[in-house]
Protein backbone atom coordinates (compact mmCIF):
# COMPACT_ATOMS: atom_id res chain seq x y z
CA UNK A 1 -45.11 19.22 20.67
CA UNK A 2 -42.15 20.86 18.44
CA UNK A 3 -38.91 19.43 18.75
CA UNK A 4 -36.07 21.37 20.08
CA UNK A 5 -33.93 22.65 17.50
CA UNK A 6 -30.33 21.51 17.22
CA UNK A 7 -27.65 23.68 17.64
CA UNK A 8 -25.58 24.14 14.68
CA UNK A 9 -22.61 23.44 16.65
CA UNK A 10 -23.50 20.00 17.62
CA UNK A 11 -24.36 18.73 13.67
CA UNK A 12 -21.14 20.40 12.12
CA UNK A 13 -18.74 20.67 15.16
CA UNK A 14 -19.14 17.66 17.15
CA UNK A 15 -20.33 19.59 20.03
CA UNK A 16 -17.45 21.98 20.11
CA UNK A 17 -14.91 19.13 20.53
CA UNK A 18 -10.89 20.02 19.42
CA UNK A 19 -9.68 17.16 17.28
CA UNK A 20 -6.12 17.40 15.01
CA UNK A 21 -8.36 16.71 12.71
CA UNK A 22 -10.76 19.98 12.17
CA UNK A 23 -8.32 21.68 9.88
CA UNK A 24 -7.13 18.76 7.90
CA UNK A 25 -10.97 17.59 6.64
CA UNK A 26 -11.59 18.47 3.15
CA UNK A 27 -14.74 20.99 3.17
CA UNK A 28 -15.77 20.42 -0.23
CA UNK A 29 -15.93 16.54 1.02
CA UNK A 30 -18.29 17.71 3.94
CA UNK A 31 -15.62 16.32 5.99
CA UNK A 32 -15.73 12.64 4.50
CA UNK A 33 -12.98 11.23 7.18
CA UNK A 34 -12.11 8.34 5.18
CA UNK A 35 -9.11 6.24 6.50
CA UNK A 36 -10.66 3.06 5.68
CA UNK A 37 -9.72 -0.20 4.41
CA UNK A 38 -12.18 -2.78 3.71
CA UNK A 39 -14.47 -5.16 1.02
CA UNK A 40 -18.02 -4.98 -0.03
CA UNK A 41 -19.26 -7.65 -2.56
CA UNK A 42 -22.07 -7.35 -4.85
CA UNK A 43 -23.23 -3.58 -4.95
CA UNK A 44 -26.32 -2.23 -5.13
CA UNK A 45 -26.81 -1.75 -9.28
CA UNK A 46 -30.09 0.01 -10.72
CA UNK A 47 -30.20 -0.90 -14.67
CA UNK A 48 -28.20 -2.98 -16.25
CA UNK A 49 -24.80 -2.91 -16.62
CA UNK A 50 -24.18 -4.08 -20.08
CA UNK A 51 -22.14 -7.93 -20.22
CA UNK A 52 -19.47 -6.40 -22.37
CA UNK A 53 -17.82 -4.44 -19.31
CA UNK A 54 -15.48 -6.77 -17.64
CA UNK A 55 -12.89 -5.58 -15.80
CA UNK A 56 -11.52 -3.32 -13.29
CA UNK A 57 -11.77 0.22 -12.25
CA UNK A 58 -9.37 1.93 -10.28
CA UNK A 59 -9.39 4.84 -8.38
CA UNK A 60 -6.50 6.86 -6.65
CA UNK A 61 -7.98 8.68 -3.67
CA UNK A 62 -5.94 11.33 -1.68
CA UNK A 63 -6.56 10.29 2.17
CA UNK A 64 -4.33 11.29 4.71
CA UNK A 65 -4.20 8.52 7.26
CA UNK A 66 -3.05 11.02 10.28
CA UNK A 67 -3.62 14.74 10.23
CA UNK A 68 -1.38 17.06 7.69
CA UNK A 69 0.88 19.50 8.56
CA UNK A 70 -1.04 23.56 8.38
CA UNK A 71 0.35 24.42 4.62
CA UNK A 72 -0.29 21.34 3.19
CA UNK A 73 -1.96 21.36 -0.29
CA UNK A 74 -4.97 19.22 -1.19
CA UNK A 75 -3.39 17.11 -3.39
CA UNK A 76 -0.71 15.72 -0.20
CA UNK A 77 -1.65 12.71 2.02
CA UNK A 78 -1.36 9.20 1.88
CA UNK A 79 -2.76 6.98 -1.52
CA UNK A 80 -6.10 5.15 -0.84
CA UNK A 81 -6.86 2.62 -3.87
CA UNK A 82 -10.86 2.13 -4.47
CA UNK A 83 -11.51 -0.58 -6.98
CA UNK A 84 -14.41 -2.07 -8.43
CA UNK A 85 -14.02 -5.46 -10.11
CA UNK A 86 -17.09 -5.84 -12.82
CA UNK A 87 -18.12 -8.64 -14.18
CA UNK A 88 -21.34 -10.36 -15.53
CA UNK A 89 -23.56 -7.46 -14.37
CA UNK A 90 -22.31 -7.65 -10.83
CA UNK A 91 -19.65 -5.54 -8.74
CA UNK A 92 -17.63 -6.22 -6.10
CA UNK A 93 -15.52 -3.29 -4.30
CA UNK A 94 -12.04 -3.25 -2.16
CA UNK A 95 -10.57 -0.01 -0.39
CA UNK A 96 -7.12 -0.38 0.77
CA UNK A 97 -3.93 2.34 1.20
CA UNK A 98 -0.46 1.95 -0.85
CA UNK A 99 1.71 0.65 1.79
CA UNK A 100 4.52 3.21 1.29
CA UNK A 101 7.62 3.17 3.07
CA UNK A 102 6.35 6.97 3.97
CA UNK A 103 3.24 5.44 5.47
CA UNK A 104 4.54 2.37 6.92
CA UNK A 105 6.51 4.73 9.05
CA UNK A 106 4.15 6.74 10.54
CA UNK A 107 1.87 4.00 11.15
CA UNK A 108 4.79 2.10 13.16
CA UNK A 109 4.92 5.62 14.99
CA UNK A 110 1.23 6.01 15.03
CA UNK A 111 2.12 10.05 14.38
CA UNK A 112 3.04 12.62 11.45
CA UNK A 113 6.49 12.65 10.96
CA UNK A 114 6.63 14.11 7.56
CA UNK A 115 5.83 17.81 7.15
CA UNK A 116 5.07 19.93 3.78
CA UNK A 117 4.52 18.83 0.25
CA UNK A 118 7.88 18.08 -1.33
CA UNK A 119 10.06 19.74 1.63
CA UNK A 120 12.07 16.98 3.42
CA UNK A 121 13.51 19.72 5.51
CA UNK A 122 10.21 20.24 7.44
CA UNK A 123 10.08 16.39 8.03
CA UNK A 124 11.32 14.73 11.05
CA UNK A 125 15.04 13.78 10.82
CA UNK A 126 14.31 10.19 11.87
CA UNK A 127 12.63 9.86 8.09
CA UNK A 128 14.63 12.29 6.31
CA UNK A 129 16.00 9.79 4.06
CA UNK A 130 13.36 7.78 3.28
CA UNK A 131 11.07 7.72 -0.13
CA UNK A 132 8.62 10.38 0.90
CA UNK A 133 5.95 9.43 -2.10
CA UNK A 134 2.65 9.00 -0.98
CA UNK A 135 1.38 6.98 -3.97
CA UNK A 136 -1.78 9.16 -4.47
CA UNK A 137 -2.13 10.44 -7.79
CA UNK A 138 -2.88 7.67 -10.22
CA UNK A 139 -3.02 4.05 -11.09
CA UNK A 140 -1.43 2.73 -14.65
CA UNK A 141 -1.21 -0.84 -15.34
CA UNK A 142 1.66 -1.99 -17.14
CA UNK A 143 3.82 -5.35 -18.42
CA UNK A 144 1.66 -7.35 -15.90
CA UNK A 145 2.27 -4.83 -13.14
CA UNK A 146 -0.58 -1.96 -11.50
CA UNK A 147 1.26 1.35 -10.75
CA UNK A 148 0.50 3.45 -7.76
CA UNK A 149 2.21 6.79 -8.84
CA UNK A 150 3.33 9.98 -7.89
CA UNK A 151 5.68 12.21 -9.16
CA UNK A 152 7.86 12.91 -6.23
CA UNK A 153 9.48 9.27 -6.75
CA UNK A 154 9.37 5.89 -8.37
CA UNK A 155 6.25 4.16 -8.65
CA UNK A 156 5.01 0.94 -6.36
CA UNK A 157 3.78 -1.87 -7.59
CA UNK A 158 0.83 -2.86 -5.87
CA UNK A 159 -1.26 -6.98 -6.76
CA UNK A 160 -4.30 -6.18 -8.92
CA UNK A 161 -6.62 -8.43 -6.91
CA UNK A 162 -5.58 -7.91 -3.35
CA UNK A 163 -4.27 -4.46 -3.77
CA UNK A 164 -1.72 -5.57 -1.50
CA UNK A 165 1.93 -3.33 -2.31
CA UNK A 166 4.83 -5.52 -3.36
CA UNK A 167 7.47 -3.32 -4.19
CA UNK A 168 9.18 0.31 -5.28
CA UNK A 169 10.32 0.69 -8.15
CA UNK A 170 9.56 -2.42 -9.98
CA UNK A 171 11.32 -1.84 -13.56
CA UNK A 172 14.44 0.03 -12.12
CA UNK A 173 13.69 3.55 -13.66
CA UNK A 174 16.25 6.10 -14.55
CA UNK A 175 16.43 8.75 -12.19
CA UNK A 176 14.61 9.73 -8.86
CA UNK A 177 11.53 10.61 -10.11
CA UNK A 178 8.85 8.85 -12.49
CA UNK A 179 5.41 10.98 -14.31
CA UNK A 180 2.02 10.08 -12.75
CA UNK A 181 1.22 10.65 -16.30
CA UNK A 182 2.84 8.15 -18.34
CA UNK A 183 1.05 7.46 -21.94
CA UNK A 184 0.31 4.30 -23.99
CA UNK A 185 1.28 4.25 -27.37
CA UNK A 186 -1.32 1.51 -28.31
CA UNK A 187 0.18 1.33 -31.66
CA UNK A 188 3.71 0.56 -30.78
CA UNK A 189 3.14 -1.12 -27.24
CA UNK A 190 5.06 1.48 -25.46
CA UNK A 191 4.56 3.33 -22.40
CA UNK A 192 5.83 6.60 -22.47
CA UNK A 193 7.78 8.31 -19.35
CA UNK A 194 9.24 11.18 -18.08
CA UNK A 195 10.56 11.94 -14.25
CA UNK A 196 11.03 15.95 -13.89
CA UNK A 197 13.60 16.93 -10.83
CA UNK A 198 15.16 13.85 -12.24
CA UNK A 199 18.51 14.25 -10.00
CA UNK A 200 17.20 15.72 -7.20
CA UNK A 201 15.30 18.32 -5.37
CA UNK A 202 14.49 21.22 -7.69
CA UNK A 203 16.48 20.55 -10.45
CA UNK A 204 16.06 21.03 -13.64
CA UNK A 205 16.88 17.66 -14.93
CA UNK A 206 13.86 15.58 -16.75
CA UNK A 207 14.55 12.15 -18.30
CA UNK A 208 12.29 10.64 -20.85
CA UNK A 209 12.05 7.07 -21.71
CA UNK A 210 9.97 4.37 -22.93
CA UNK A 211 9.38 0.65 -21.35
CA UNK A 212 8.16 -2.46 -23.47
CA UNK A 213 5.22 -4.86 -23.00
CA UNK A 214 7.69 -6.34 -21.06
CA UNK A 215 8.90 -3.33 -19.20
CA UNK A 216 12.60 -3.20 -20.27
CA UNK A 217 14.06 0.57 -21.34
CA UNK A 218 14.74 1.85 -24.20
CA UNK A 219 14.98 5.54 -25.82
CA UNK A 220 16.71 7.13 -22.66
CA UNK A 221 17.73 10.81 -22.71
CA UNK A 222 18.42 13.50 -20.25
CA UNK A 223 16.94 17.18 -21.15
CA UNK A 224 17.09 20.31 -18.90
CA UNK A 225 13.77 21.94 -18.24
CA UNK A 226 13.77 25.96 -18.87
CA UNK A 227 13.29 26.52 -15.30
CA UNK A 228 12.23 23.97 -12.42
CA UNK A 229 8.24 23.54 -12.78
CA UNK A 230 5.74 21.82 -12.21
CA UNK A 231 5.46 19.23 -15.24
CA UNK A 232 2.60 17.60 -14.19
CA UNK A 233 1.20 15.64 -17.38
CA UNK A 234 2.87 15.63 -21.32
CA UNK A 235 1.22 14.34 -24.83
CA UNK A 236 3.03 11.82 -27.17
CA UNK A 237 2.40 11.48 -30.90
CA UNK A 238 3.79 9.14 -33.17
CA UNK A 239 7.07 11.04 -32.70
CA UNK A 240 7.54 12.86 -30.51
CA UNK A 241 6.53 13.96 -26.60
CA UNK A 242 5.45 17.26 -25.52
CA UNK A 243 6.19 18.08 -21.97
CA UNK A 244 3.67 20.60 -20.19
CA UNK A 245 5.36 23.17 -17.77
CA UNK A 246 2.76 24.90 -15.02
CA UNK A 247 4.06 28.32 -14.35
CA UNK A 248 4.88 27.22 -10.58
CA UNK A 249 8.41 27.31 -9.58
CA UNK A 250 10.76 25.55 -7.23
CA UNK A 251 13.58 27.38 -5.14
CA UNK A 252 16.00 25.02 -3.64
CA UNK A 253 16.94 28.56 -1.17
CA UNK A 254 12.86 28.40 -0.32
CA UNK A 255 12.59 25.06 0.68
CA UNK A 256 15.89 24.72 2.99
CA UNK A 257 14.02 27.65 5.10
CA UNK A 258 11.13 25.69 5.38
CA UNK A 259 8.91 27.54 2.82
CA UNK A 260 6.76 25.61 0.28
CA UNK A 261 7.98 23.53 -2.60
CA UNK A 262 6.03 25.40 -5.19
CA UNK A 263 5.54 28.78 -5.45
CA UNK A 264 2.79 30.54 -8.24
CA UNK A 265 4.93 32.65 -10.98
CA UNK A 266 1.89 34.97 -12.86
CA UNK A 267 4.94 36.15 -14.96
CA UNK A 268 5.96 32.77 -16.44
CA UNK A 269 3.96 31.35 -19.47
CA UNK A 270 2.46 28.17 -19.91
CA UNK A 271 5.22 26.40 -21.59
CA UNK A 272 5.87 23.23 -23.85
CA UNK A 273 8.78 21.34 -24.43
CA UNK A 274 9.14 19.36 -27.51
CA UNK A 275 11.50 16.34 -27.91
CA UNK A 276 11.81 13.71 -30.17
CA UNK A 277 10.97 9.94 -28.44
CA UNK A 278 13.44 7.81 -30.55
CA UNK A 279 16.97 9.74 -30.37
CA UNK A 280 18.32 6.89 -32.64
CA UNK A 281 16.03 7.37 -34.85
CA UNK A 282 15.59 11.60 -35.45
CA UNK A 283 13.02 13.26 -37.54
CA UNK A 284 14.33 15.51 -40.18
CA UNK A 285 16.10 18.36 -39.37
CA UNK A 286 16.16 17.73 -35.31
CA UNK A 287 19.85 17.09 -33.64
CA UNK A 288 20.79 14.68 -31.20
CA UNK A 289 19.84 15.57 -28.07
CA UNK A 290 17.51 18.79 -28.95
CA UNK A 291 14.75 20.12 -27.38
CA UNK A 292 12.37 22.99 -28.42
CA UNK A 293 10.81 25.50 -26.21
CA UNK A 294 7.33 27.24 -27.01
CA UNK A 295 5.00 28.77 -25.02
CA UNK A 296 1.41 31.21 -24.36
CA UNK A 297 0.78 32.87 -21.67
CA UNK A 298 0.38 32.56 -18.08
CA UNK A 299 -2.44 30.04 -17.63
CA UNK A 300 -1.95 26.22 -16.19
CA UNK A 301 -2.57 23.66 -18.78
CA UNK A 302 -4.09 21.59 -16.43
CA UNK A 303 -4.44 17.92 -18.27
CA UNK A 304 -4.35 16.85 -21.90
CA UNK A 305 -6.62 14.89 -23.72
CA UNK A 306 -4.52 13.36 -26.77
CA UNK A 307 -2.41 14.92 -29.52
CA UNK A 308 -1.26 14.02 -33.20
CA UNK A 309 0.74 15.37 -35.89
CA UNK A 310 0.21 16.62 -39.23
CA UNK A 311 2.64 16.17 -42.08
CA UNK A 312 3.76 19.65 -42.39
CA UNK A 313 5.58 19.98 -39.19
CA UNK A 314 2.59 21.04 -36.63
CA UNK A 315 1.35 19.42 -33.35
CA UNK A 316 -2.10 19.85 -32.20
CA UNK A 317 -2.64 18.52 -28.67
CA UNK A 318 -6.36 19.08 -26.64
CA UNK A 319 -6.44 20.27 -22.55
CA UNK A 320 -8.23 22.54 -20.16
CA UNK A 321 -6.70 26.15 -19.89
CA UNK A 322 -7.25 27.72 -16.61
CA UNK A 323 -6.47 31.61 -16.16
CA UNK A 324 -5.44 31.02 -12.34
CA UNK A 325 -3.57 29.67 -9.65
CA UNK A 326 -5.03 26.29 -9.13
CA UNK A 327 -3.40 25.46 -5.43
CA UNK A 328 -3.77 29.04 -3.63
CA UNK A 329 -1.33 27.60 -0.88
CA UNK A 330 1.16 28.00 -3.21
CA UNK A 331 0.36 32.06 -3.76
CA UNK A 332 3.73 34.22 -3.92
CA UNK A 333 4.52 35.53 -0.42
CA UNK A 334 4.84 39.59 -1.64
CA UNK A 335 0.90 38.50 -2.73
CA UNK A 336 -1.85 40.36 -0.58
CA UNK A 337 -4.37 38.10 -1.76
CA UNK A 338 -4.71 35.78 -4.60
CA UNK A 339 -6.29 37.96 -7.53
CA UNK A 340 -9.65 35.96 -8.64
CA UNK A 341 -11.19 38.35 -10.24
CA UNK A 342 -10.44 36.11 -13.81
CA UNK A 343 -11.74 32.34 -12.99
CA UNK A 344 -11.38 32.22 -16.85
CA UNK A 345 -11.69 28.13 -17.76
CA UNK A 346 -12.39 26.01 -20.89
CA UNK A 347 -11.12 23.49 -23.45
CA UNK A 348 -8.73 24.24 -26.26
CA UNK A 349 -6.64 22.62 -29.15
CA UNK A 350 -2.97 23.82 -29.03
CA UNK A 351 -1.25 23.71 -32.45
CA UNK A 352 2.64 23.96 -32.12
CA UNK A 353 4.44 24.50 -35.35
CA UNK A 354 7.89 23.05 -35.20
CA UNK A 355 9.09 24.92 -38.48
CA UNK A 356 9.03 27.95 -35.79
CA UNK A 357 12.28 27.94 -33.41
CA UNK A 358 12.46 27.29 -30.09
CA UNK A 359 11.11 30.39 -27.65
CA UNK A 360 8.31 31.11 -30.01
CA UNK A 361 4.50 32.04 -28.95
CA UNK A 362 2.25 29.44 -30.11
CA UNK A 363 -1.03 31.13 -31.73
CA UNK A 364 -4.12 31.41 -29.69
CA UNK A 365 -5.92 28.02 -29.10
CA UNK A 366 -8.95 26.68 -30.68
CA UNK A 367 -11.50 27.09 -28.12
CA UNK A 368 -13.42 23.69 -27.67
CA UNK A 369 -15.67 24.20 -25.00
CA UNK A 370 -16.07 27.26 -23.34
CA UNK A 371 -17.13 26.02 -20.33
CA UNK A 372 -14.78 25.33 -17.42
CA UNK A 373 -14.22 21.82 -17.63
CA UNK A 374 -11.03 19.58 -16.89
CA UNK A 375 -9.83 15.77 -16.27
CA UNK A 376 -11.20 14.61 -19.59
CA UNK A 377 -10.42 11.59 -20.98
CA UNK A 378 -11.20 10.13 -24.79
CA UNK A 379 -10.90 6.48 -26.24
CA UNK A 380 -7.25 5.55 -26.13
CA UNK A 381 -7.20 3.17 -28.19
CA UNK A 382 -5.92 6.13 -30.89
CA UNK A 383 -3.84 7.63 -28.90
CA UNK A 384 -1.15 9.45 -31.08
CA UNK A 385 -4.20 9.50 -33.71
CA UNK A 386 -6.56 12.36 -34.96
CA UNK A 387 -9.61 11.47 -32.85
CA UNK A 388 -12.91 13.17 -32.92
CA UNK A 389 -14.91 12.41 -29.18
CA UNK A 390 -13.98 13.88 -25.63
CA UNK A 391 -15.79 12.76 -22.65
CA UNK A 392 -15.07 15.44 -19.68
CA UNK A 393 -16.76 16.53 -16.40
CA UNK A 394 -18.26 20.30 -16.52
CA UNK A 395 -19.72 23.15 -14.91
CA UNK A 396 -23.19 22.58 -16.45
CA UNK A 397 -24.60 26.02 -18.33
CA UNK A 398 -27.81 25.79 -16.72
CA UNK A 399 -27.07 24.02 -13.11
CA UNK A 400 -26.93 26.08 -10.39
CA UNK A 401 -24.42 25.58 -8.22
CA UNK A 402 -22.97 26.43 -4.76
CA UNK A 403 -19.68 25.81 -4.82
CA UNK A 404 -17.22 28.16 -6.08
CA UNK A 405 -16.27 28.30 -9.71
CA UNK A 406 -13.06 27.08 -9.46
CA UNK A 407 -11.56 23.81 -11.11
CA UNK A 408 -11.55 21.30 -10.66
CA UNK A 409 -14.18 21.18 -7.43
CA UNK A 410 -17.28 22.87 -9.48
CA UNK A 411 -17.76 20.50 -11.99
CA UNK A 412 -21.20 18.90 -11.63
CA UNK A 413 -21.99 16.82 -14.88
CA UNK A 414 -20.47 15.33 -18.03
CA UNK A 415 -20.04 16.68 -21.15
CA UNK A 416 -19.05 14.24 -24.56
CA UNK A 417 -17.78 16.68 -26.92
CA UNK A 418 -17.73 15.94 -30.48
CA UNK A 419 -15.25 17.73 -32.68
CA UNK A 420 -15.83 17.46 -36.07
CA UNK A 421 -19.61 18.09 -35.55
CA UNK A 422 -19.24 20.73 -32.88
CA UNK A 423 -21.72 19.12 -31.10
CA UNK A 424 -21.54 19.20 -27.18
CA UNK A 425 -23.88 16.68 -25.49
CA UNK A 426 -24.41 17.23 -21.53
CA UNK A 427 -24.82 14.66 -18.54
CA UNK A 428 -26.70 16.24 -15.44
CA UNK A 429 -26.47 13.64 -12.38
CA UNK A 430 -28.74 15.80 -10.43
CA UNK A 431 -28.78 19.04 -7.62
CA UNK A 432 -25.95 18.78 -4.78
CA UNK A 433 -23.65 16.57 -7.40
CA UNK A 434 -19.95 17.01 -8.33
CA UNK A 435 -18.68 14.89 -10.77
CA UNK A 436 -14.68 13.17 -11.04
CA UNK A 437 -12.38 11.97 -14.04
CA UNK A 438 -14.83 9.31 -16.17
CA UNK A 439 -13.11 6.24 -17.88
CA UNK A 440 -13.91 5.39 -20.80
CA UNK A 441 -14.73 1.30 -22.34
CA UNK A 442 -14.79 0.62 -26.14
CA UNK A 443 -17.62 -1.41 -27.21
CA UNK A 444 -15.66 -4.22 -28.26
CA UNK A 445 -12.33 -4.46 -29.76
CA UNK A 446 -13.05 -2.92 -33.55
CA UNK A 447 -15.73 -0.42 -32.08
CA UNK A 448 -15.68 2.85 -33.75
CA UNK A 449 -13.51 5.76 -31.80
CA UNK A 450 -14.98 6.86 -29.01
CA UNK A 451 -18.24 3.88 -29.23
CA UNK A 452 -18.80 2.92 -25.82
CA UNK A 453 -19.52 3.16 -22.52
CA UNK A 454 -18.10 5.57 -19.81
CA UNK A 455 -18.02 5.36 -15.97
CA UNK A 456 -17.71 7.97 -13.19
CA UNK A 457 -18.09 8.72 -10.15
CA UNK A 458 -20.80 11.26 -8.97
CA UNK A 459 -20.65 12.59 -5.21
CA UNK A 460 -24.02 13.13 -3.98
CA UNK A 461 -23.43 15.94 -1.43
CA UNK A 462 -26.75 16.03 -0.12
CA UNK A 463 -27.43 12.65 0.83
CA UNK A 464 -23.42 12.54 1.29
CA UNK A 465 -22.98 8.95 -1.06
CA UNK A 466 -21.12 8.22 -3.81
CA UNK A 467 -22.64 6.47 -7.08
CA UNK A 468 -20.93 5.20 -9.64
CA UNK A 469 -22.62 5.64 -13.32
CA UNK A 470 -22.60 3.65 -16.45
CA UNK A 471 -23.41 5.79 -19.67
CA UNK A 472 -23.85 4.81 -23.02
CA UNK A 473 -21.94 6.99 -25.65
CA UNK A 474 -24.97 6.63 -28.00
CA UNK A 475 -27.51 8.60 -25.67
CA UNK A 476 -25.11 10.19 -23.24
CA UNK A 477 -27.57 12.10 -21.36
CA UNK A 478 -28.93 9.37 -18.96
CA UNK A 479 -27.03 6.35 -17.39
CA UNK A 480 -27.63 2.68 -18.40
CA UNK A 481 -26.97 2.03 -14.64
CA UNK A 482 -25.70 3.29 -11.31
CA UNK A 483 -23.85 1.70 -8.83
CA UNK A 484 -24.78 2.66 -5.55
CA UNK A 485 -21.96 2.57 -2.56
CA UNK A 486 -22.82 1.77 0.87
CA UNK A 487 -20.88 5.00 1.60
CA UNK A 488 -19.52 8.07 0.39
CA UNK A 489 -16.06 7.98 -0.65
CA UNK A 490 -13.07 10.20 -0.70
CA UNK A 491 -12.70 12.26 -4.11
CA UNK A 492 -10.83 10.85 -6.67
CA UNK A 493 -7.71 12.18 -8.11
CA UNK A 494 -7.14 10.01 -10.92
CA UNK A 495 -8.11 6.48 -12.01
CA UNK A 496 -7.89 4.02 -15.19
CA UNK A 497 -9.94 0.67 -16.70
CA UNK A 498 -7.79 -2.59 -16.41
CA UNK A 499 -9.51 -4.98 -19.19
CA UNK A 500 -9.71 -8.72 -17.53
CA UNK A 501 -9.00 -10.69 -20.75
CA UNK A 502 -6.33 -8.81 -22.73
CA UNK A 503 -4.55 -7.50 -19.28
CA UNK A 504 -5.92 -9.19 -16.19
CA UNK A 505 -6.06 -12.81 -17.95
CA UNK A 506 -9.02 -13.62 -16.80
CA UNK A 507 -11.61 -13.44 -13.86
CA UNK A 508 -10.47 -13.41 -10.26
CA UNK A 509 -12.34 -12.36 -7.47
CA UNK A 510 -12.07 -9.09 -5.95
CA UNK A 511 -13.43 -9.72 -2.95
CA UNK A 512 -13.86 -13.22 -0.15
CA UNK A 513 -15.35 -15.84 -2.47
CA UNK A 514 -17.46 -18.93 -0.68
């Protein structure tokens, strides 16, 4: 006898059941609910995970804990922190949300009460003047503190064992807002920041500073952007910092009538600001307080890998390049539909030749990869440093693939590409896969660059799991091990490798110890 068939509805739509919900689950998740909080010890490893990892991996998840607002981009709702504590071969995983003053709010109101991305006038007035960050962008652990950061505001602090949040703001930052993309300089034990709409919303002000190993300031200075965008990530060298404009703009006018925050400019270039990091101590021929301007054309320069200098006055800097509006919901009103007709992606080098004044085109980039690829990191250990090895996700040449090719949510595999040799070297998790933003683990301390191991997360879509994958940098095209979860999670946004000796101090449980 043949089994009835199951109506589609049933499987997909929970019988046909209204929820808030239906409109606020991520498709390209296959509606992965999240909103969880809990512990799992000792995962489910096949290999062997070499004894030389020891630490800490944390991921940022976006996971809206009630439903969002209609208009809300992807990258809004609340900050989810996934770790996984390794150790000896084993690992041990803990889930829990930034405890935002945003969150705790709506959670003592067990509702929404804050509206668009960015746009406190569509919030309720009851929260109006609270900090509206959700935490949800990236993790960065620095002078004995773990980071949960988004741009909109200061950072939190959150414990790096029980992920429990202990405070905003924990080094008393200059202005309102802080980078989710602060660098290291590993060489002078600095990390690197920047807060754009630094006095307020959509202003032009950025400030740029560095904090010590023991997180005190230093270096402060006050810029003015050449319009108010979306500065999403910058580069540092030895000498200077290179912020990265988006061509998205904000209108203070907009936002007060309840539009979005953002809005998609295809007549503004991608544009780079240049500015010394020591304004005590100037390179030659730069004023106090200077800034240069230069700039390509209209493309968002998603990420950046890692940049350096050369002696006669140029910067070189790697990133993705994409040829289109990345958040749609941010398409210019007069826009019929968003023109996608160019889903131009790859990886570039950007040289920027500061003998050239400010307002000049930079020359067409070196084309890396020409293969849309994006959220690459490399060994940052030589950061500021000519560097050779990038380790990115992809859209694989010869994987096909369902989902639409559009970055960051096609990218199936892993790519380590080697500069100097020109030789690309490819990572294939599989059919149904989508891959997230690897780390990457020197060897040891003296390793050569880029001699190591990476981890990332795949997303098995049609067994819906996640798996986390160890891969050797000296045969990159099959894992050493995989860590299987006991569910799938939500997608990552960003995440980072906390060392247990040289940062942690040690071994500590991650999870209830008996």
């Amino acid at each position: 006898m043949n089994p009835t068939p199951v109506p589609p509805n049933i499987r997909d739509d929970f019988f046909g059941l209204p929820s808030p919900w239906s409109q606020s689950l991520n498709p390209m998740e296959s509606g992965v609910p999240g909103r969880f909080e809990g512990e799992a010890a000792d995962l489910v490893v096949f290999g062997v995970i070499p004894k030389e990892i020891n630490g800490t991996f944390y991921r940022m998840m976006v996971d809206p804990f009630f439903p969002l607002l209609p208009g809300n981009p992807a990258i809004e709702g609340d900050g989810n922190i996934c770790a996984f504590r390794i150790h000896d071969g084993s690992v041990d995983m803990k889930i829990k949300y930034v405890e935002t003053e945003r969150l705790q709010l709506e959670r003592k109101a067990n509702k929404r009460l804050f509206g668009l991305y960015r746009n406190p006038f569509s919030h309720h007035p009851c929260v109006r003047a609270a900090v509206a960050s959700t935490a949800n962008t990236s993790l960065v652990f620095w002078a004995g503190k773990l980071l949960a950061l988004k741009e909109v505001a200061q950072p939190y602090s959150v414990h790096p064992d029980t992920l429990d949040t202990i405070e905003y703001d924990p080094f008393g930052s200059p202005g309102e807002t802080f980078s989710a993309h602060p660098k290291i300089d590993p060489f002078t034990d600095e990390l690197v920041c920047f807060g754009y709409e630094a006095k307020g919303l959509a202003t032009d002000d950025v400030v740029i500073y560095a904090l010590d190993k023991d997180g005190k300031k230093h270096d402060e200075q006050w810029i003015k952007a050449p319009w108010c965008g979306f500065i999403h990530d910058c580069a540092i060298t030895k000498n200077f910092i290179i912020l990265v404009l988006w061509p998205f703009e904000a209108d203070l006018e907009r936002i007060k009538a309840g539009g979005q925050h953002w809005q998609y400019d295809y007549d503004r270039p991608a544009t780079y600001v240049v500015v010394p990091r020591r304004p005590g101590d100037l390179p030659s021929g730069w004023k106090r307080g200077e800034s240069r301007v230069y700039h390509w054309q209209n493309a968002v320069v998603m990420h950046t890998a890692s940049a350096w200098e050369e002696d006669n006055g140029k910067l070189y800097f790697d990133s993705s390049r994409v040829c289109y509006n990345i958040l749609p919901v941010f398409e210019p009103s007069n826009s019929q539909q968003q023109d996608m007709s160019n889903l131009k992606a790859d990886y570039v080098r950007w040289e920027i030749d500061l003998n050239q004044p400010s307002g000049t085109q930079v020359t067409e980039p070196v084309v890396l990869l020409d293969l849309p690829s994006e959220l690459a990191r490399v060994d940052e250990r030589f950061l500021t440093r000519p560097y050779d090895r990038i380790f990115s996700p992809v859209l694989l040449p010869d994987r096909p693939n369902a989902l639409p090719p559009v970055v960051p949510l096609c990218l199936n595999g892993y790519v380590m590409i080697e500069k100097k040799s020109g030789r690309n070297t490819f990572f294939d998790p599989g059919h149904h896969s989508t891959t997230e933003e690897p780390i990457f683990i020197p060897r040891s301390k003296d390793a050569p660059e880029g001699d190591g191991w990476i981890l990332g997360m795949v997303q098995r879509l049609d067994v819906n799991r996640s798996d986390l994958v160890v891969i050797d940098t000296r045969d990159f095209t099959k894992p050493v091990a995989v860590i299987q979860l006991p569910f799938r999670t939500k997608n990552q946004i960003h995440g980072n490798w906390v060392e247990a000796e040289t940062q942690l101090k040690g071994y500590r449980s991650l999870v209830k110890t008996y």
